[in-house]
Protein backbone atom coordinates (compact mmCIF):
# COMPACT_ATOMS: atom_id res chain seq x y z
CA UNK A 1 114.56 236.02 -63.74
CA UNK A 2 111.81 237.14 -66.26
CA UNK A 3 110.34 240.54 -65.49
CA UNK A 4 106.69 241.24 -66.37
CA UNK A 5 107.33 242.30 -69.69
CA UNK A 6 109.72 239.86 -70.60
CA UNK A 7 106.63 237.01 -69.25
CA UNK A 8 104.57 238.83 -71.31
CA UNK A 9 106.73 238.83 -74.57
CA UNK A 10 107.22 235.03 -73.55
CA UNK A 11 103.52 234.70 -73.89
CA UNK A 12 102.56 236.43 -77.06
CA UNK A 13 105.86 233.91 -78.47
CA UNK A 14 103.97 230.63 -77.79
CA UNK A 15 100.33 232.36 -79.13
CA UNK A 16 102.16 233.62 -81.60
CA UNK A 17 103.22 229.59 -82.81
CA UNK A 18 99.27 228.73 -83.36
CA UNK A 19 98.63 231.64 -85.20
CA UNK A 20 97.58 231.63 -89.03
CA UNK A 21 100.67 231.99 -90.90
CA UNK A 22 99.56 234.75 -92.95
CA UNK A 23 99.98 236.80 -89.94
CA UNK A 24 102.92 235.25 -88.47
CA UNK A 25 105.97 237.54 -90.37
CA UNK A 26 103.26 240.74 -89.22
CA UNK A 27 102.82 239.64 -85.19
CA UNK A 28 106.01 238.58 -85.02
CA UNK A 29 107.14 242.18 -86.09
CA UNK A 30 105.25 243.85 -83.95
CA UNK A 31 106.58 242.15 -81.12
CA UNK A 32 109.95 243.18 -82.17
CA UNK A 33 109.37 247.16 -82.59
CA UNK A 34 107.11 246.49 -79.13
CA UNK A 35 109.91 244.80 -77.44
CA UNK A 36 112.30 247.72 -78.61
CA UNK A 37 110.10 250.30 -77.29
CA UNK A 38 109.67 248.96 -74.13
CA UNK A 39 113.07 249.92 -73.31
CA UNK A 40 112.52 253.32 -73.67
CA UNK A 41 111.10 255.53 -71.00
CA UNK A 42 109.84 257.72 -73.38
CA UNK A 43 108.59 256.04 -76.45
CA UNK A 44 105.17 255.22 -77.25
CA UNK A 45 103.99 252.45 -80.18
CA UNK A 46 103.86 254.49 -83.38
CA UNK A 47 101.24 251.66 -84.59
CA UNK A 48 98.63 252.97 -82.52
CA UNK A 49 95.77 254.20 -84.28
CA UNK A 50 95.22 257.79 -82.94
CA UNK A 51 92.11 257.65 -80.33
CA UNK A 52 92.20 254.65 -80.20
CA UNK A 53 92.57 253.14 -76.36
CA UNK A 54 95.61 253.07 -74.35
CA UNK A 55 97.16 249.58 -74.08
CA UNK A 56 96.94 248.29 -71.06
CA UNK A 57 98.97 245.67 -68.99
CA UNK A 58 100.11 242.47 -69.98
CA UNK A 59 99.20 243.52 -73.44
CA UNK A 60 102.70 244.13 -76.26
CA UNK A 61 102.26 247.72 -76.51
CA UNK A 62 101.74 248.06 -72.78
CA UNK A 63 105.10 248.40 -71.49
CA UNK A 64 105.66 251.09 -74.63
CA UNK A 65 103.02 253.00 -73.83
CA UNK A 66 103.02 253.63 -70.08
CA UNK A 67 107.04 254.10 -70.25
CA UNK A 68 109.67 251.99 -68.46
CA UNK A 69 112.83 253.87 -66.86
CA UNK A 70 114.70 250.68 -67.04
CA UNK A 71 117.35 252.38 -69.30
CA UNK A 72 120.03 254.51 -67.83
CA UNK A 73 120.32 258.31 -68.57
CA UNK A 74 122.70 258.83 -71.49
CA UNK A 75 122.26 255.28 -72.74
CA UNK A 76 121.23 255.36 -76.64
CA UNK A 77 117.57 254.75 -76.88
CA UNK A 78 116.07 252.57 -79.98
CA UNK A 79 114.59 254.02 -83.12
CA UNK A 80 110.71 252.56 -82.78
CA UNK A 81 109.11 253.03 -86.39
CA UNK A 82 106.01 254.94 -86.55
CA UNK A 83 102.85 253.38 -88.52
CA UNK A 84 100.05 254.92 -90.15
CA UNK A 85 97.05 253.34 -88.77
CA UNK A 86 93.68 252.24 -90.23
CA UNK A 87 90.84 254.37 -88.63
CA UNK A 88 88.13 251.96 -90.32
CA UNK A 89 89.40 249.17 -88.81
CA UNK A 90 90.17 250.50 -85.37
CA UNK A 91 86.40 251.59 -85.07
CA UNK A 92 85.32 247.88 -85.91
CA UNK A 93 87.24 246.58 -83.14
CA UNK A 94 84.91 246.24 -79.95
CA UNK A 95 85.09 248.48 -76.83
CA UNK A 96 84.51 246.03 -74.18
CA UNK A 97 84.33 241.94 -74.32
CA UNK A 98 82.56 240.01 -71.58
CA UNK A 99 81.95 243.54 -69.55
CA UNK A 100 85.63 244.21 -69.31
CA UNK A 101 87.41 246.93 -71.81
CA UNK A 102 89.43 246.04 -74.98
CA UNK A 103 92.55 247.52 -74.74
CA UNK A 104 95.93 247.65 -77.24
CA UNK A 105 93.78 248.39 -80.44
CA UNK A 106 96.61 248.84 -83.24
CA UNK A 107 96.59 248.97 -86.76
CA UNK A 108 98.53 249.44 -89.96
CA UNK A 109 99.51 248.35 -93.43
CA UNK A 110 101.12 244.66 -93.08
CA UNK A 111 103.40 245.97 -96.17
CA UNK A 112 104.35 249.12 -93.70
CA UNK A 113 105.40 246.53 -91.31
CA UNK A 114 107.40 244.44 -93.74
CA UNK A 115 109.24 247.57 -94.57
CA UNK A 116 109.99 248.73 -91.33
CA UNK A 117 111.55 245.85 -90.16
CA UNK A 118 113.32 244.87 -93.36
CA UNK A 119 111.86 241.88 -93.84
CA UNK A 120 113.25 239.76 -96.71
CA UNK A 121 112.23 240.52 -100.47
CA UNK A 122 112.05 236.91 -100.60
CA UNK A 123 109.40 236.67 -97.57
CA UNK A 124 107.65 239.37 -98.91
CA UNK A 125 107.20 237.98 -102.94
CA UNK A 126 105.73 234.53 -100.95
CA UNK A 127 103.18 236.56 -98.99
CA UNK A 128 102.34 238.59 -102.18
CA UNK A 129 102.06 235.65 -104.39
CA UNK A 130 100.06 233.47 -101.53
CA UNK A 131 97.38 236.49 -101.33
CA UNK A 132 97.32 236.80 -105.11
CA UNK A 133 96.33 233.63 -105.49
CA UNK A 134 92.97 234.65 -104.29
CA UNK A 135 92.68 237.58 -105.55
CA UNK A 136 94.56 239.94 -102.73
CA UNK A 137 96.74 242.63 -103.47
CA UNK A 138 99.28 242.70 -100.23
CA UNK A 139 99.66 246.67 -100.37
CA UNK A 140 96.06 246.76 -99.75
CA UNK A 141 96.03 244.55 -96.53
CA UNK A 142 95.83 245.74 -92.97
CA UNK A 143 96.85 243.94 -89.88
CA UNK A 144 94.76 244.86 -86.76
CA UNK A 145 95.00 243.73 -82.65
CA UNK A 146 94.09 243.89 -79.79
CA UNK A 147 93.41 241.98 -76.11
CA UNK A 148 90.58 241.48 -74.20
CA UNK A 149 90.01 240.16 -70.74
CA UNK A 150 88.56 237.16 -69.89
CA UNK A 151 87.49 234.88 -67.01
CA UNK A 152 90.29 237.42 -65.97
CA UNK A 153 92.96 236.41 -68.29
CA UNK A 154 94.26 238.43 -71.42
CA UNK A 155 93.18 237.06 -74.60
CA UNK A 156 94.99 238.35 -78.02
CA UNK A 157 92.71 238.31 -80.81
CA UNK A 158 93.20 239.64 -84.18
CA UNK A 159 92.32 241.11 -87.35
CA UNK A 160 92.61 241.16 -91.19
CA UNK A 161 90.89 243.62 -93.31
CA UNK A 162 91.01 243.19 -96.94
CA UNK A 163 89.36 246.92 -98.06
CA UNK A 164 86.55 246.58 -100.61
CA UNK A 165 86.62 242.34 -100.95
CA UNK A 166 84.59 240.03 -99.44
CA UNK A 167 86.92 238.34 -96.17
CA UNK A 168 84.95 235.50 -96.81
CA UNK A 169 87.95 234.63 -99.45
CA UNK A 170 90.85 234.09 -96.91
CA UNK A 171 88.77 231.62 -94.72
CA UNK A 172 87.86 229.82 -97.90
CA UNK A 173 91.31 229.45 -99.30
CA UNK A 174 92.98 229.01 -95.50
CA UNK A 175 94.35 225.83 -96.78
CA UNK A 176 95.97 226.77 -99.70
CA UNK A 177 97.61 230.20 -97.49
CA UNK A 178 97.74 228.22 -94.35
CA UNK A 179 98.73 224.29 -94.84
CA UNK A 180 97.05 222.62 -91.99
CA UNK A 181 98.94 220.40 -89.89
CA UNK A 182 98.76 216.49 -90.00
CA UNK A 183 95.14 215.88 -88.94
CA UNK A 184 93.77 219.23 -88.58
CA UNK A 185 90.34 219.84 -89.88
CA UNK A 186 88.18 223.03 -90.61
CA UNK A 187 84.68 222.92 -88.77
CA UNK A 188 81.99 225.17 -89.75
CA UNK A 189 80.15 225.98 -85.71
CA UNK A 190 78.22 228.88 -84.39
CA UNK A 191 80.88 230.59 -81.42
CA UNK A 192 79.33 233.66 -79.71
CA UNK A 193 76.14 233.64 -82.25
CA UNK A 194 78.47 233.91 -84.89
CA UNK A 195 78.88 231.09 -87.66
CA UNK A 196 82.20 230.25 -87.31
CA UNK A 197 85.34 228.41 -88.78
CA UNK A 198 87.34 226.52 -86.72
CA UNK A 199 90.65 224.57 -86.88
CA UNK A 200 90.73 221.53 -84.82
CA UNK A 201 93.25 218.68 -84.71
CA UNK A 202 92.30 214.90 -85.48
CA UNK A 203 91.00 214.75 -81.63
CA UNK A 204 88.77 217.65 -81.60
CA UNK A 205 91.60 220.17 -79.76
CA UNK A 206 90.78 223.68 -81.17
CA UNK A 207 93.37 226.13 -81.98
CA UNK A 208 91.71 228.78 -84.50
CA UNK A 209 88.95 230.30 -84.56
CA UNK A 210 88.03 232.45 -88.12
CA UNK A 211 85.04 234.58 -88.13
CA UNK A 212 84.41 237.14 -91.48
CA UNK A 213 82.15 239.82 -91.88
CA UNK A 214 82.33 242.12 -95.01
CA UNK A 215 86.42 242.75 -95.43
CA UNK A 216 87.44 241.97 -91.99
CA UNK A 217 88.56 238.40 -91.05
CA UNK A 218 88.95 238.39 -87.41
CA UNK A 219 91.06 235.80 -85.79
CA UNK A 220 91.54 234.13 -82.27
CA UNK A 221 94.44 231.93 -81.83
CA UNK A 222 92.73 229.73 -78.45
CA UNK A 223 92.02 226.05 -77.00
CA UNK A 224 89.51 227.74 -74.49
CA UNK A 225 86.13 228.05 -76.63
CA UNK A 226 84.49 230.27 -73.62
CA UNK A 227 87.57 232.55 -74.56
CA UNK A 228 86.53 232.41 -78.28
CA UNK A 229 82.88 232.91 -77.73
CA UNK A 230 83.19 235.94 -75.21
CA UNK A 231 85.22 237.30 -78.27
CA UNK A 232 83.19 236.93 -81.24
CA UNK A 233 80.05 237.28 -79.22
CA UNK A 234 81.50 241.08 -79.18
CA UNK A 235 82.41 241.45 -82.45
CA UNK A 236 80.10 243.33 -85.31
């Protein structure tokens, strides 16, 4: 039987298939060094930006973060890597969405995450080259998240800040980083009083929602457009 976390982690898995694919090798890594944490009673997510807030449940970096005895005494624990965050980001990130606090706020250098976890040189060459393309330098790039709440339901959202570029660039070229599936379409639409870009199959389904402001692309990975409104209608 599934435990919380383990329903969680099972979760962030099938959110994690609809997100953009530039940020698939970095999510998917954090869920790793999350999952590995979790069974720890005494580690804590290194990724965290310091002050930021304290994850809370259902979100990856909960379990870390509030500390699980679900490991025997004398049983090895797991080396969790520990991430220099990215104060300018964090403090872009909204405190509350739809009345209800944002909560999980982490951030770091996508290349510290590649390193970390030992990602393939080959992976890592095809995320430099597909950035480059438009201009990006990869060692430059930070990977932000965090969750919000609702219609009481947790809702991942994300963010991509390219430091001293316009984020405009990545939703331009999405195609070219992120080949859309058979079908899919990008729709410019206001969401939350913000103009928007969205990704939405040949019968209208929605499954991303883009929204840049100066060298933050933030990203929300959602069918529910009330859930991607309450979001962006947060955002700066």
């Amino acid at each position: 039987m599934l435990g919380p976390f383990d329903r969680t982690l099972q979760k962030e898995i099938v959110t994690l298939i609809r997100m953009p694919r530039i940020v698939i090798p970095v999510f998917a890594g954090l869920l790793v060094v999350f999952a590995a944490a979790c069974s720890s009673s005494s580690s804590t997510s290194g990724a965290a930006t310091p002050g930021a807030p304290t994850p809370g449940a259902g979100t990856p970096g909960a379990a870390a973060s509030i500390g699980l005895s679900s490991v025997a005494p004398g049983v090895s624990q797991p080396v969790v890597p520990s991430f220099a965050g990215d104060p300018e980001l964090a403090s872009k990130f909204p405190k509350t969405v739809s009345g209800n606090p944002v909560t999980g706020v982490t951030t770091a250098r996508i290349i510290d995450f590649y390193s970390a976890l030992g990602t393939a040189d080959a992976e890592v060459v095809k995320s430099r080259q597909a950035l480059a393309a438009v201009g990006i330098n990869l060692d430059t790039v930070i990977f932000g998240s965090a969750t919000a709440t609702v219609a009481g339901s947790p809702v991942s959202f994300q963010a991509i800040r390219v430091p001293g570029q316009d984020a405009n660039k990545l939703v331009d070229a999405y195609k070219l980083i992120t080949p859309l599936e058979e079908g899919e379409t990008l729709s410019k639409e206001t969401v939350g009083g913000k103009s928007a870009t969205v990704v939405r199959s040949a019968d209208g389904y929605a499954s991303t929602w883009l929204y840049a402001k100066g060298d933050i692309v933030w990203s929300l990975d959602t069918s529910s457009a009330e859930e991607a409104a309450a979001v962006f209608a947060a955002l700066p």
